[in-house]
Protein backbone atom coordinates (compact mmCIF):
# COMPACT_ATOMS: atom_id res chain seq x y z
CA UNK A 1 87.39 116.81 89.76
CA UNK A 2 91.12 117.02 90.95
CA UNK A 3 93.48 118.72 89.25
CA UNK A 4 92.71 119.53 85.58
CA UNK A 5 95.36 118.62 83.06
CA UNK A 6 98.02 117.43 85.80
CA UNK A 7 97.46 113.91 84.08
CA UNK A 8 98.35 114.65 80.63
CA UNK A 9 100.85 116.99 81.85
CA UNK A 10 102.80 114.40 83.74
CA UNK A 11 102.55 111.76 80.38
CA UNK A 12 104.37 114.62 78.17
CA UNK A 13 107.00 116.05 80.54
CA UNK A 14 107.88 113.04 83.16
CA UNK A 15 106.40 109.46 81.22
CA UNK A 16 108.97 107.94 83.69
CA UNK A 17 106.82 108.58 86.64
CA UNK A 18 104.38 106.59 84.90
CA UNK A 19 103.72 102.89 84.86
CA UNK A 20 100.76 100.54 83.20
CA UNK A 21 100.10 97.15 85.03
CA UNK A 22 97.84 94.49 85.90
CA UNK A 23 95.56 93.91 88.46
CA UNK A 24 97.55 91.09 89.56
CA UNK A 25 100.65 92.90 90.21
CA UNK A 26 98.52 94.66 93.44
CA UNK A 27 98.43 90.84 94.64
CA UNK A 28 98.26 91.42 98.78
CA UNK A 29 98.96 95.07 98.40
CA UNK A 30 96.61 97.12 100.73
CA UNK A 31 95.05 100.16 98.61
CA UNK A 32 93.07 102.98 100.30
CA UNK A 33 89.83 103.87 98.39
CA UNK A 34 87.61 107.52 98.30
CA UNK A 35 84.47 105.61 99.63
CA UNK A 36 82.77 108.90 99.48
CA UNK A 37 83.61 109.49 95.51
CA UNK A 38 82.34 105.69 94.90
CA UNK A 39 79.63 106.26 96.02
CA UNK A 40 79.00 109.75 93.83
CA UNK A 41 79.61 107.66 90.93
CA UNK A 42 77.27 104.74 92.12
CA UNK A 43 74.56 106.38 92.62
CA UNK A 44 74.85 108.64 89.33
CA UNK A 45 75.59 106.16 86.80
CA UNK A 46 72.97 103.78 88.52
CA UNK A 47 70.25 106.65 88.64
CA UNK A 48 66.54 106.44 87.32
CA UNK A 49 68.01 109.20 84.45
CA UNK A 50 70.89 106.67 83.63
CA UNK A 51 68.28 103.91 82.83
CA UNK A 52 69.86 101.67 85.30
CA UNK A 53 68.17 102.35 88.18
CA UNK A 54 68.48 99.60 90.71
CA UNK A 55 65.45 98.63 93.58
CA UNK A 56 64.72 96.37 95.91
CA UNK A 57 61.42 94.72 95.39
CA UNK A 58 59.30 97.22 98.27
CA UNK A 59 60.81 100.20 95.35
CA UNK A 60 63.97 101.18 97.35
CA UNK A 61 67.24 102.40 95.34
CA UNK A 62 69.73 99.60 96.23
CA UNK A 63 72.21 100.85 93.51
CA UNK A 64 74.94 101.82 95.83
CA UNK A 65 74.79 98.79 97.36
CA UNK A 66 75.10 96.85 94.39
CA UNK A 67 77.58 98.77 92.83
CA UNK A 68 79.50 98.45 96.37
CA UNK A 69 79.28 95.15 97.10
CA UNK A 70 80.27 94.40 93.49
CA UNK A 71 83.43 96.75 93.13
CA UNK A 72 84.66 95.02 96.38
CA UNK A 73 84.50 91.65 95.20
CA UNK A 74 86.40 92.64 92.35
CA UNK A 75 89.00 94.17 94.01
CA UNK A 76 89.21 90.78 96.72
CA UNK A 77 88.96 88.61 93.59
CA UNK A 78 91.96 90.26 92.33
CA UNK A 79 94.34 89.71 95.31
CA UNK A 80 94.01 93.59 96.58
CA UNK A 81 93.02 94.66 100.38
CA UNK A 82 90.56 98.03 99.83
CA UNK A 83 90.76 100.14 102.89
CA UNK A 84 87.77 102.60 102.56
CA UNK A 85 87.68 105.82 103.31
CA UNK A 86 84.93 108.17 104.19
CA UNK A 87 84.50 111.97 104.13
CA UNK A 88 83.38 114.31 106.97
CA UNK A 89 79.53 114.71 106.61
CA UNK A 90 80.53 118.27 106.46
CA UNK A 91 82.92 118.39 103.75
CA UNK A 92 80.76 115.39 101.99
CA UNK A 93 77.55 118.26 101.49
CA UNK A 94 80.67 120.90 100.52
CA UNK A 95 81.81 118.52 97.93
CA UNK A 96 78.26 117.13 96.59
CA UNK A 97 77.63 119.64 93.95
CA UNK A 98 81.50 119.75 92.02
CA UNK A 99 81.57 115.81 92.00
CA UNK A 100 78.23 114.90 90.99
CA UNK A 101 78.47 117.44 88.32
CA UNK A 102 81.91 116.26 86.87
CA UNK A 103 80.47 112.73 86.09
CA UNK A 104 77.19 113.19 85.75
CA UNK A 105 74.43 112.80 82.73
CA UNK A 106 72.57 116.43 82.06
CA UNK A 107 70.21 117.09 85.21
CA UNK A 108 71.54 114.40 87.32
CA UNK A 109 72.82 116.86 89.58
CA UNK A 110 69.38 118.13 90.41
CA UNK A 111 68.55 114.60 91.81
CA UNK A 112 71.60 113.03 92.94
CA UNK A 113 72.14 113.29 96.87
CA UNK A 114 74.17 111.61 99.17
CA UNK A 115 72.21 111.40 102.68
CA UNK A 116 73.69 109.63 105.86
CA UNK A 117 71.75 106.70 105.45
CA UNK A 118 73.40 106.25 102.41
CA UNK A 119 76.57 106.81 104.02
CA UNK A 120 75.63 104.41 107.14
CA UNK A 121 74.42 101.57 105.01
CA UNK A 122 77.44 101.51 103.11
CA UNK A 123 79.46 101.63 106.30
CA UNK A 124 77.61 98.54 107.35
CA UNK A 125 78.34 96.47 104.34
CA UNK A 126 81.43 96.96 104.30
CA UNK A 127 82.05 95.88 107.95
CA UNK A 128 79.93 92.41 107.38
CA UNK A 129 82.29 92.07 104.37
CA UNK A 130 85.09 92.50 107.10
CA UNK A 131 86.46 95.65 105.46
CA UNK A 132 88.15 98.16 106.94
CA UNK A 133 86.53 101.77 107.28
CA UNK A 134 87.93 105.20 108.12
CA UNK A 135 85.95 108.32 108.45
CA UNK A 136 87.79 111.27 108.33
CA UNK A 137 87.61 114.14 111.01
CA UNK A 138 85.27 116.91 111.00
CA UNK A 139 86.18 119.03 107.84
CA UNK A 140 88.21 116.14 106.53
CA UNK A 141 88.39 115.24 103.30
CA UNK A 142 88.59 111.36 102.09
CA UNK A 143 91.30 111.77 99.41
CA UNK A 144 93.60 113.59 102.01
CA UNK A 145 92.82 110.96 104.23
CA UNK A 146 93.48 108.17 101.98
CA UNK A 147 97.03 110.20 101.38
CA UNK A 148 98.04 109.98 104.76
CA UNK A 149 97.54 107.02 105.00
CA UNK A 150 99.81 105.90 102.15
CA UNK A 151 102.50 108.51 103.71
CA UNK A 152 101.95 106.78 107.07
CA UNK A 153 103.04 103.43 105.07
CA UNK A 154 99.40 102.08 106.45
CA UNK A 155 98.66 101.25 102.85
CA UNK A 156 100.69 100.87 99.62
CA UNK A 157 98.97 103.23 97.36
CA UNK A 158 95.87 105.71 96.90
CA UNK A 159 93.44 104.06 94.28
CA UNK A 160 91.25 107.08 92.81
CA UNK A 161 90.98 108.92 89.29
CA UNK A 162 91.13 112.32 90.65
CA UNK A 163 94.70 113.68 90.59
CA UNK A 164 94.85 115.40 94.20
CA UNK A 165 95.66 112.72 95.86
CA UNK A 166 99.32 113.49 95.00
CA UNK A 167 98.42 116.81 95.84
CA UNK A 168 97.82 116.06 99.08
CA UNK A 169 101.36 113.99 99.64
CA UNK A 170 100.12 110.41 98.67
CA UNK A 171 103.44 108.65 97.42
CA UNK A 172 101.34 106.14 94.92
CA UNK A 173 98.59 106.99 93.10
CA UNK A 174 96.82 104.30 91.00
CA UNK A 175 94.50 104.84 88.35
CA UNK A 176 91.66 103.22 87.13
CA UNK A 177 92.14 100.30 89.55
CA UNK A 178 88.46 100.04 90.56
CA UNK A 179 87.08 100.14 86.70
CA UNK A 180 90.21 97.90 84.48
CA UNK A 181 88.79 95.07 84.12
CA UNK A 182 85.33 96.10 82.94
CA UNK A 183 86.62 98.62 80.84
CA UNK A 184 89.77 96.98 79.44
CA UNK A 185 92.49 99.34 80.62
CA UNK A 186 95.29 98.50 82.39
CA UNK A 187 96.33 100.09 85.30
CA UNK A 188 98.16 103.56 86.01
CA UNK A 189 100.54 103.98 88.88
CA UNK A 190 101.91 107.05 89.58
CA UNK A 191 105.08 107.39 92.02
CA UNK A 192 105.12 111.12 93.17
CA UNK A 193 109.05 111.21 93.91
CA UNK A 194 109.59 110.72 90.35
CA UNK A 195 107.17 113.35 89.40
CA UNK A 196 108.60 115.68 91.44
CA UNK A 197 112.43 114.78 90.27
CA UNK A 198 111.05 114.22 86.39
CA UNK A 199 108.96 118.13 86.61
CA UNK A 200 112.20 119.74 88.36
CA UNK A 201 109.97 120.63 91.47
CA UNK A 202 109.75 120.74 95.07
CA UNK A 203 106.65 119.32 97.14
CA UNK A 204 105.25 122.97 97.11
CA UNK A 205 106.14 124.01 94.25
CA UNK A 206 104.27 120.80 92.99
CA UNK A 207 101.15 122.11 95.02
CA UNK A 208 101.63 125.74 93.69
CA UNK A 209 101.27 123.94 90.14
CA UNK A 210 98.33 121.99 90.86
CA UNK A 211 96.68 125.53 92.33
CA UNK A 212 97.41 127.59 89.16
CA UNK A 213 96.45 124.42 86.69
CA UNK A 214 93.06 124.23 88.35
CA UNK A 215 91.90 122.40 91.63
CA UNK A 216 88.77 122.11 93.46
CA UNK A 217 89.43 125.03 95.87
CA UNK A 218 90.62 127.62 93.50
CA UNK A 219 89.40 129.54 90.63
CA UNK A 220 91.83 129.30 87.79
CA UNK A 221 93.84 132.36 86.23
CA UNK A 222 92.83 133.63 82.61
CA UNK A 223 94.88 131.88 80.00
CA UNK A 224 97.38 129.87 82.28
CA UNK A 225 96.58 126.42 81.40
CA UNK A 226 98.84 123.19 83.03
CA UNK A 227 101.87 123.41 80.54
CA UNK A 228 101.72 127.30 81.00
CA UNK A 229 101.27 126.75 84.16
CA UNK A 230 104.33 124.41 85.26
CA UNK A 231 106.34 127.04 82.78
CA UNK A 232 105.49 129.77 84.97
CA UNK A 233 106.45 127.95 88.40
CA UNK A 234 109.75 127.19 87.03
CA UNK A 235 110.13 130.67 86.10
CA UNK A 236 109.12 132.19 89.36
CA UNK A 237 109.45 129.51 91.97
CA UNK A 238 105.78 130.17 93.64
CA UNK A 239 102.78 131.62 93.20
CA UNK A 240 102.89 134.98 94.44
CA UNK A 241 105.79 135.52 92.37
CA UNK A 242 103.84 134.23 89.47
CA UNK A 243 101.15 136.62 90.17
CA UNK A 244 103.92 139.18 90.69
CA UNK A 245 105.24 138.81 86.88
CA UNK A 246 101.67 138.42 85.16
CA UNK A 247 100.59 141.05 82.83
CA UNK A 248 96.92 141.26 84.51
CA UNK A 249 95.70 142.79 81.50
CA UNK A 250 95.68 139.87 79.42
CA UNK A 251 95.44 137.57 82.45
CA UNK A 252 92.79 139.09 85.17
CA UNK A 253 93.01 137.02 88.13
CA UNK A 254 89.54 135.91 89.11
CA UNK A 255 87.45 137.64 91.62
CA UNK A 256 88.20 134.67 94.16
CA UNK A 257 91.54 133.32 94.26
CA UNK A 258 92.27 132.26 97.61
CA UNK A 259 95.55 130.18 96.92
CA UNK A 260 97.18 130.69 100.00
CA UNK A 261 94.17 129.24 102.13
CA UNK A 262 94.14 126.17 99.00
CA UNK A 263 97.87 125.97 99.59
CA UNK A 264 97.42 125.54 102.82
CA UNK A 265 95.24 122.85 102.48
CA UNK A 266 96.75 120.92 100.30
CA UNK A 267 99.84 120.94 102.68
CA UNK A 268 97.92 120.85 106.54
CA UNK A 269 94.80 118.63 105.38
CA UNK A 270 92.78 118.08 108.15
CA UNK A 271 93.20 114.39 109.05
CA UNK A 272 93.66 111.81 111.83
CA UNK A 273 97.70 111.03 111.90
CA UNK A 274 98.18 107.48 109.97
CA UNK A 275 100.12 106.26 112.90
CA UNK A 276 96.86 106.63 115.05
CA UNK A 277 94.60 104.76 112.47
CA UNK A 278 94.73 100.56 112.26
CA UNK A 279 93.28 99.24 109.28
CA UNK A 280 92.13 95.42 110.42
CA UNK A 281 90.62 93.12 107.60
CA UNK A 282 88.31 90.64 108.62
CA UNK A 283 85.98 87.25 107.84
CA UNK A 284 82.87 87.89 106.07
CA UNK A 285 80.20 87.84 108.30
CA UNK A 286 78.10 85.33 105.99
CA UNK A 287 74.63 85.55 108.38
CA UNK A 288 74.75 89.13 108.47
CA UNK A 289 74.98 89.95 104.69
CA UNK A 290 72.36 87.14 103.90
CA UNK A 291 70.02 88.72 106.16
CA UNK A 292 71.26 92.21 105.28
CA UNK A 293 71.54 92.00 101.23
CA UNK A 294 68.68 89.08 100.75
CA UNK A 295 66.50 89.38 103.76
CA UNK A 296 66.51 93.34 103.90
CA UNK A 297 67.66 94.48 100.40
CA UNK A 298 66.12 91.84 98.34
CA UNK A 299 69.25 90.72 96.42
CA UNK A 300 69.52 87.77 94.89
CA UNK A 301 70.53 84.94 97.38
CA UNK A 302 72.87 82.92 94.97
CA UNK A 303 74.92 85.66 93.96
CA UNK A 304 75.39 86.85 97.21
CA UNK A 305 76.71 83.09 98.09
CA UNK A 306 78.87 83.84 95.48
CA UNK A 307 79.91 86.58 96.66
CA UNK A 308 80.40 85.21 100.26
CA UNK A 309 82.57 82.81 99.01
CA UNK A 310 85.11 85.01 97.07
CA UNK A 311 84.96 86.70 100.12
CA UNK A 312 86.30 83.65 102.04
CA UNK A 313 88.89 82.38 99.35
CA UNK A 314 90.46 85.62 100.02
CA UNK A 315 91.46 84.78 103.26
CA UNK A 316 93.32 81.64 102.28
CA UNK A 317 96.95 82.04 102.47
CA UNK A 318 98.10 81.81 98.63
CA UNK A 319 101.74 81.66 97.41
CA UNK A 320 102.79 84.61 95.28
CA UNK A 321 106.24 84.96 94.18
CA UNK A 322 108.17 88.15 95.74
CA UNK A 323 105.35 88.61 98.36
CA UNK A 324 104.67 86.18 101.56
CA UNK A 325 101.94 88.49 103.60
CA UNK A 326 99.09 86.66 104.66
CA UNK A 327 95.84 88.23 102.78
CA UNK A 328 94.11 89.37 106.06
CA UNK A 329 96.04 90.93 108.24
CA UNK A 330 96.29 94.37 110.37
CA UNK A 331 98.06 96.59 108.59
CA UNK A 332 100.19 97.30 111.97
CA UNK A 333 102.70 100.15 111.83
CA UNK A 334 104.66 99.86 109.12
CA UNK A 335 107.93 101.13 107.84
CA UNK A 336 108.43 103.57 104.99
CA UNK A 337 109.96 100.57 102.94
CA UNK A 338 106.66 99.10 102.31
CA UNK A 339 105.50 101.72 100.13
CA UNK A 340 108.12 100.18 97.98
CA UNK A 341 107.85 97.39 95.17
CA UNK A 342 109.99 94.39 96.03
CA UNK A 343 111.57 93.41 92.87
């Protein structure tokens, strides 16, 4: 779910931290994706109560797959190298119920599971589509993962809709990257340096905000909504001062609110160091996802060609103004200055 409000919140008081693009503006630009999320939202909106269900022709539910394997292409079609992250299979279960029921239809919840041969069959698609693929450690969470990873420089920018990515430290944040063109929005990038200089706020004062707006991890406080919310950190400077200066009579703090241990989290995330992770993009392995997707899966052999060959075209060198990286290439180690646009 993220953080609730911090989007709307950051449009009214800092709509300089705020910019709408293209996909073509990404162009070479190496984005790191919640593969864990996707694949929430795959599997709900393709479910048998979404009237979309999608099956093989034995009756097995390929709609991850296909919604995979299509969201990729997009992305390659458009110039952008995904790097996809995975949660822990322990903080995957700990997250299942929240997610699903934030975007799901009524009762979808009851029947939407992700299982680890969901997980592992997603993992091996995405390596025959030579795409990279992190799993984060034990505990780990994908979207802090994905955030270290753009602080490490290993990527330009976090591409997911919920807002705690620049909770967790991710420099860029870009919105509605995976969905634009299908649903005819453009796309949202949010620089967190200029949220924190446009809201007045340090780093954790910034994460003090998110806690007392609302976040996965922490109850919220009665009657101290976002606006109230950033008002109140400003004020006080942190939340135990906050809860210092409340007047618990007219706002009770909820039995659980554990916003040290969130806090915490949001500032230690449990992750493998970005300098110790090397994101390699690779050829398509075109055998293994015809006898994978077609053979196994019972997609349709065409429009896997199709696919196949987008897949190849994107490792042609192309000329783009401003920008001279080959498409394909290991992300390395690289320098703070590439989480920057070149003009």
């Amino acid at each position: 779910m993220g953080v609730k409000g911090l989007m709307q919140l950051i449009a009214d008081a800092c709509p300089q931290a705020l910019k709408e693009t293209g996909a073509d503006s990404y162009f070479g630009r190496k984005v790191a994706l919640d593969a864990s999320l996707a694949l929430y939202s795959f599997l709900i909106a393709l479910s048998p109560l979404s009237g979309s269900f999608l099956t093989n022709p034995s009756g097995d539910d390929t709609s991850y797959l296909m919604g995979l394997w299509s969201r990729t292409l997009r992305l390659v079609a458009c110039g952008i190298k995904p790097a996809f992250v995975f949660d822990s299979v322990r903080a995957l279960g700990a997250a299942a119920q929240p997610q699903s029921a934030a975007h799901s239809p009524p009762g979808a919840r009851r029947v939407v599971r992700v299982t680890p041969t969901h997980i592992e069959e997603c993992k091996k698609l995405l390596g025959l589509m030579g795409m990279p693929v992190v799993q984060a450690p034990a505990g780990g969470e994908a979207e802090a993962q994905c955030a270290e990873l753009c602080r490490a420089g290993k990527v330009f920018a976090v591409g997911s809709e919920d807002m705690d990515a620049l909770t967790f430290g991710a420099p860029v944040l870009l919105r509605h990257l995976t969905f634009s063109e299908a649903r005819k929005l453009p796309i949202v990038e949010i620089e967190l340096p200029k949220v924190l200089e446009g809201l007045g706020l340090t780093m954790e004062q910034f994460i003090d905000l998110c806690i007392l707006a609302g976040c996965d991890y922490c109850d919220t406080i009665r009657g101290v909504g976002p606006k109230r919310a950033l008002a109140l950190i400003k004020q006080h400077g942190s939340v135990e001062q906050v809860i210092k200066n409340l007047d618990k009579a007219k706002n009770p703090l909820p039995d659980q609110f554990p916003f040290e241990a969130t806090r915490e989290l949001f500032k230690h995330p449990n992750v493998i160091p970005g300098d110790e992770v090397e994101l390699q993009w690779g050829s398509p392995d075109e055998e293994g996802l015809l006898e994978y997707l077609v053979a196994e899966k019972g997609f349709n052999e065409e429009r896997v060609r199709k696919g196949i060959a987008t897949l190849k075209a994107g490792r042609k060198p192309q000329p783009v103004q401003g920008r001279i990286d080959s498409f394909f290439t290991s992300a390395g180690k690289s320098s703070s200055s590439t989480l920057k646009k070149e003009a």
